[in-house]
C-alpha atoms as a PDB file:
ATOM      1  CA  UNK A   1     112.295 141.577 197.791  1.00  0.00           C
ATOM      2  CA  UNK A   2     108.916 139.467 198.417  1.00  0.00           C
ATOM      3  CA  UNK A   3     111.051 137.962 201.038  1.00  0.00           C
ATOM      4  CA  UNK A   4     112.074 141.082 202.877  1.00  0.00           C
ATOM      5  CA  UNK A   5     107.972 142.544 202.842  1.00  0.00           C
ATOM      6  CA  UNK A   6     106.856 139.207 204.069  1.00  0.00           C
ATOM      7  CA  UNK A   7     109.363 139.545 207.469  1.00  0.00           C
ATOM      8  CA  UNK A   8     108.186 143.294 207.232  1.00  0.00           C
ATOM      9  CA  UNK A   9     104.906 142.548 208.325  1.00  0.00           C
ATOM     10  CA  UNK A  10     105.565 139.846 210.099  1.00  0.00           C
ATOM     11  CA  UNK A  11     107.743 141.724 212.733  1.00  0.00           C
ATOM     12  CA  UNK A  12     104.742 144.080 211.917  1.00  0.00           C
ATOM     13  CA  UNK A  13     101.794 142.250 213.253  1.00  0.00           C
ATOM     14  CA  UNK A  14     104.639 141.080 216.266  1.00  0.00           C
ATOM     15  CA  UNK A  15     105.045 144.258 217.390  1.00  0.00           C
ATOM     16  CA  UNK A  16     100.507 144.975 217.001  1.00  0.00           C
ATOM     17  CA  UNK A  17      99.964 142.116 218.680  1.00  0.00           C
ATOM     18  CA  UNK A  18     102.145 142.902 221.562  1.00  0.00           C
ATOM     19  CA  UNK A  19     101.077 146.147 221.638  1.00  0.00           C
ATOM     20  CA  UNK A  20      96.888 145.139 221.892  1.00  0.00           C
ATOM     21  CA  UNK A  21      98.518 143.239 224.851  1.00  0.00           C
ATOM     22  CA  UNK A  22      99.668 145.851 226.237  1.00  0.00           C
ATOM     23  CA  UNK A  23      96.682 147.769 225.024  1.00  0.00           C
ATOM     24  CA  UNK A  24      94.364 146.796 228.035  1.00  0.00           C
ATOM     25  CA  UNK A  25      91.547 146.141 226.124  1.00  0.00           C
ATOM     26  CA  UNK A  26      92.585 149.566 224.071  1.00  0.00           C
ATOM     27  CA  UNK A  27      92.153 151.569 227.567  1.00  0.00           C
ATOM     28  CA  UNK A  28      96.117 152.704 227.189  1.00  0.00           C
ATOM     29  CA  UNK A  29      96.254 154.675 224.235  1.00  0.00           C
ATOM     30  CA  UNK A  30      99.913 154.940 223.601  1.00  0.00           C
ATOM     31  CA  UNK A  31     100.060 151.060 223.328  1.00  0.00           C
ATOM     32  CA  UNK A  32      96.438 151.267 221.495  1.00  0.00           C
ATOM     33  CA  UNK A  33      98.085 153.319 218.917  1.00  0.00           C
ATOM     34  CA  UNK A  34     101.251 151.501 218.203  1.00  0.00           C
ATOM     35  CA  UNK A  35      99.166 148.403 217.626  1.00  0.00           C
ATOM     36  CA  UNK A  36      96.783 150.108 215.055  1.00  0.00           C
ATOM     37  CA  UNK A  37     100.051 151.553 213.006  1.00  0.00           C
ATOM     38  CA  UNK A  38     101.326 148.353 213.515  1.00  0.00           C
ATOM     39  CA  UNK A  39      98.999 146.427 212.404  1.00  0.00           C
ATOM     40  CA  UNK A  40      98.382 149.259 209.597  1.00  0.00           C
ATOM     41  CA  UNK A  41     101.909 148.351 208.133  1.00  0.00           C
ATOM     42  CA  UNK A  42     101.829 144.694 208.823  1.00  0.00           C
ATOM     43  CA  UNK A  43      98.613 144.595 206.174  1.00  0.00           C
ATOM     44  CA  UNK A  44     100.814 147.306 203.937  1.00  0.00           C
ATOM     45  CA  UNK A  45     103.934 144.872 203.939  1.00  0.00           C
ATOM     46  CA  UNK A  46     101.828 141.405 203.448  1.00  0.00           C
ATOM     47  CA  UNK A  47      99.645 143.442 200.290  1.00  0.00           C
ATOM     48  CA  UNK A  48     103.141 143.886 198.672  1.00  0.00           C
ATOM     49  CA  UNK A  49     103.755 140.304 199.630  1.00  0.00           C
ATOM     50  CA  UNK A  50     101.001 138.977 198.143  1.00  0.00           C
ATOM     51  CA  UNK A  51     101.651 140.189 194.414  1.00  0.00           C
ATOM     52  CA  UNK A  52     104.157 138.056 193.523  1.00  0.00           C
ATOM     53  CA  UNK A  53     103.418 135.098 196.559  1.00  0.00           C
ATOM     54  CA  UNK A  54     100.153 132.702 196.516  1.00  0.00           C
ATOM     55  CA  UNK A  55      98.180 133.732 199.398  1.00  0.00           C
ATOM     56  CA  UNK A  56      98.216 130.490 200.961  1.00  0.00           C
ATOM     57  CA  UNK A  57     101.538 130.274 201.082  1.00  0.00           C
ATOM     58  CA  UNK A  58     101.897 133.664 202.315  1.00  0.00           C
ATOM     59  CA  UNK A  59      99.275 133.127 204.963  1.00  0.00           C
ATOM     60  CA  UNK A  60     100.872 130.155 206.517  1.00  0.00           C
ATOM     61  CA  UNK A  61     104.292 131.765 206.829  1.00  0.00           C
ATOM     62  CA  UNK A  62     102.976 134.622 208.108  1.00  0.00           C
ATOM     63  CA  UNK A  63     100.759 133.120 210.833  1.00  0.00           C
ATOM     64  CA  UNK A  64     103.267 130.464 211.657  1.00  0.00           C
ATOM     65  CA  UNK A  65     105.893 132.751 212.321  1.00  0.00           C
ATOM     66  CA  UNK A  66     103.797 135.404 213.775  1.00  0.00           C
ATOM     67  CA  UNK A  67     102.748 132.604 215.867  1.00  0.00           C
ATOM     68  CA  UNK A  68     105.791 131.259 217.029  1.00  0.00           C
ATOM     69  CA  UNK A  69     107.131 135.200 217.913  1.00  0.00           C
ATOM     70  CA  UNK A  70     104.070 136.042 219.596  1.00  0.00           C
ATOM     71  CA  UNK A  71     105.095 132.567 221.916  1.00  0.00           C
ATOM     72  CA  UNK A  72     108.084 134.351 222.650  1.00  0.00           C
ATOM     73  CA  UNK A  73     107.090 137.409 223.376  1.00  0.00           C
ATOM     74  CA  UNK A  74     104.505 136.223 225.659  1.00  0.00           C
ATOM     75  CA  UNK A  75     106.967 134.181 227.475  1.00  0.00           C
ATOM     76  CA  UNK A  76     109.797 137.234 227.948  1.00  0.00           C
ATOM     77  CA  UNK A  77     108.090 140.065 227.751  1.00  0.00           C
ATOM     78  CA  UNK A  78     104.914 139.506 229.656  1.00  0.00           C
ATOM     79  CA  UNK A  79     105.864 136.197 231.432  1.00  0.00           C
ATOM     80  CA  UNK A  80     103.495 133.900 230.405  1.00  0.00           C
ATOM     81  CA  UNK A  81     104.461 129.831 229.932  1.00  0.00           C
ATOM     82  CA  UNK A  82     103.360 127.119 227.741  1.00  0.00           C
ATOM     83  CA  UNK A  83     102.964 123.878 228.495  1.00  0.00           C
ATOM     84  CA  UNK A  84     104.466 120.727 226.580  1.00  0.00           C
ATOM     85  CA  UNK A  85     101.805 120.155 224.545  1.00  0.00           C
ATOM     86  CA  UNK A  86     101.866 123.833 223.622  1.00  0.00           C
ATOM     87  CA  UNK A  87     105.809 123.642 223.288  1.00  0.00           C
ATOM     88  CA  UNK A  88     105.057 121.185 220.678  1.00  0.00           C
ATOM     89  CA  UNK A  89     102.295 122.478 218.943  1.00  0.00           C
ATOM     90  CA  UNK A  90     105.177 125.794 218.131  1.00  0.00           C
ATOM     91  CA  UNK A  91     107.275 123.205 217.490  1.00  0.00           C
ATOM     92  CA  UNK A  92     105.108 121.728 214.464  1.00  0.00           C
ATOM     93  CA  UNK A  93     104.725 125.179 213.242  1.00  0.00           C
ATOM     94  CA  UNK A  94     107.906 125.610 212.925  1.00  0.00           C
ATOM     95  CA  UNK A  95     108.378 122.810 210.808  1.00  0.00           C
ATOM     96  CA  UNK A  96     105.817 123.570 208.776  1.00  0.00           C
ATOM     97  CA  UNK A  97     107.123 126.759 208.027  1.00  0.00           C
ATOM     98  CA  UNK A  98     110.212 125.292 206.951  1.00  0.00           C
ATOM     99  CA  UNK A  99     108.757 122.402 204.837  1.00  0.00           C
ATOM    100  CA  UNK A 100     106.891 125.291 202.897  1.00  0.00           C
ATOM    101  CA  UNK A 101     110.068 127.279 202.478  1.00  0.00           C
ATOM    102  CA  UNK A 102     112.320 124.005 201.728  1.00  0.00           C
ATOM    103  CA  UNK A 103     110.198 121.395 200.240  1.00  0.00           C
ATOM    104  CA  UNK A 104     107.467 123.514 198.360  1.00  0.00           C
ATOM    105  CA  UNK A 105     107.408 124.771 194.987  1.00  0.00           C
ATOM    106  CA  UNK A 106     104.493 126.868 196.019  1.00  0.00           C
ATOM    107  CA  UNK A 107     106.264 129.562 196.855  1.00  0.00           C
ATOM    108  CA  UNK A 108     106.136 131.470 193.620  1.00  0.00           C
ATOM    109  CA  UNK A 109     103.141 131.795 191.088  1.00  0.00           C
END
């Protein structure tokens, strides 16, 4: 189940992020809103997370992935590009991300 709240607020702080994006600076308050609930369940989701997860583990998935969506969403949803270098960087996350989940037995307490 720790699984299922981690991608919870994950997709969570995805969809907050997006939405302070979209936010202009929190002049547009529909978008303004949506990112504090967001963001409001992301912290929900990742508190359940982090009761049976070490919080260093937890953090890096969380931020990795979050990072690597957030890439995306930039790039389709509000047409912004990244460079090589910054292709790569996302690439390293990645794999760091799936080192932790592979290779680590850090994953539990």
């Amino acid at each position: 189940m720790n699984w299922i709240f981690l991608s919870a607020a994950i997709c969570a702080e995805v969809i907050g992020t997006s939405a302070l994006k979209a936010s202009d600076g929190f002049t547009r308050p529909i978008p303004a809103i949506i990112c504090a609930v967001a963001f409001g369940i992301a912290f929900y989701f990742l508190s359940l997370t982090l009761k049976v997860m070490p919080i260093g583990i937890v953090y890096a998935i969380w931020s990795g992935a979050g990072i690597v969506l957030i890439s995306l969403m930039g790039y389709f949803i509000f047409g912004q590009t990244l460079d090589l270098p910054a292709m790569v960087g996302v690439g390293l996350i990645i794999l760091g991300v799936v080192v932790i989940n592979t290779l680590s037995g850090s994953t539990t307490h």
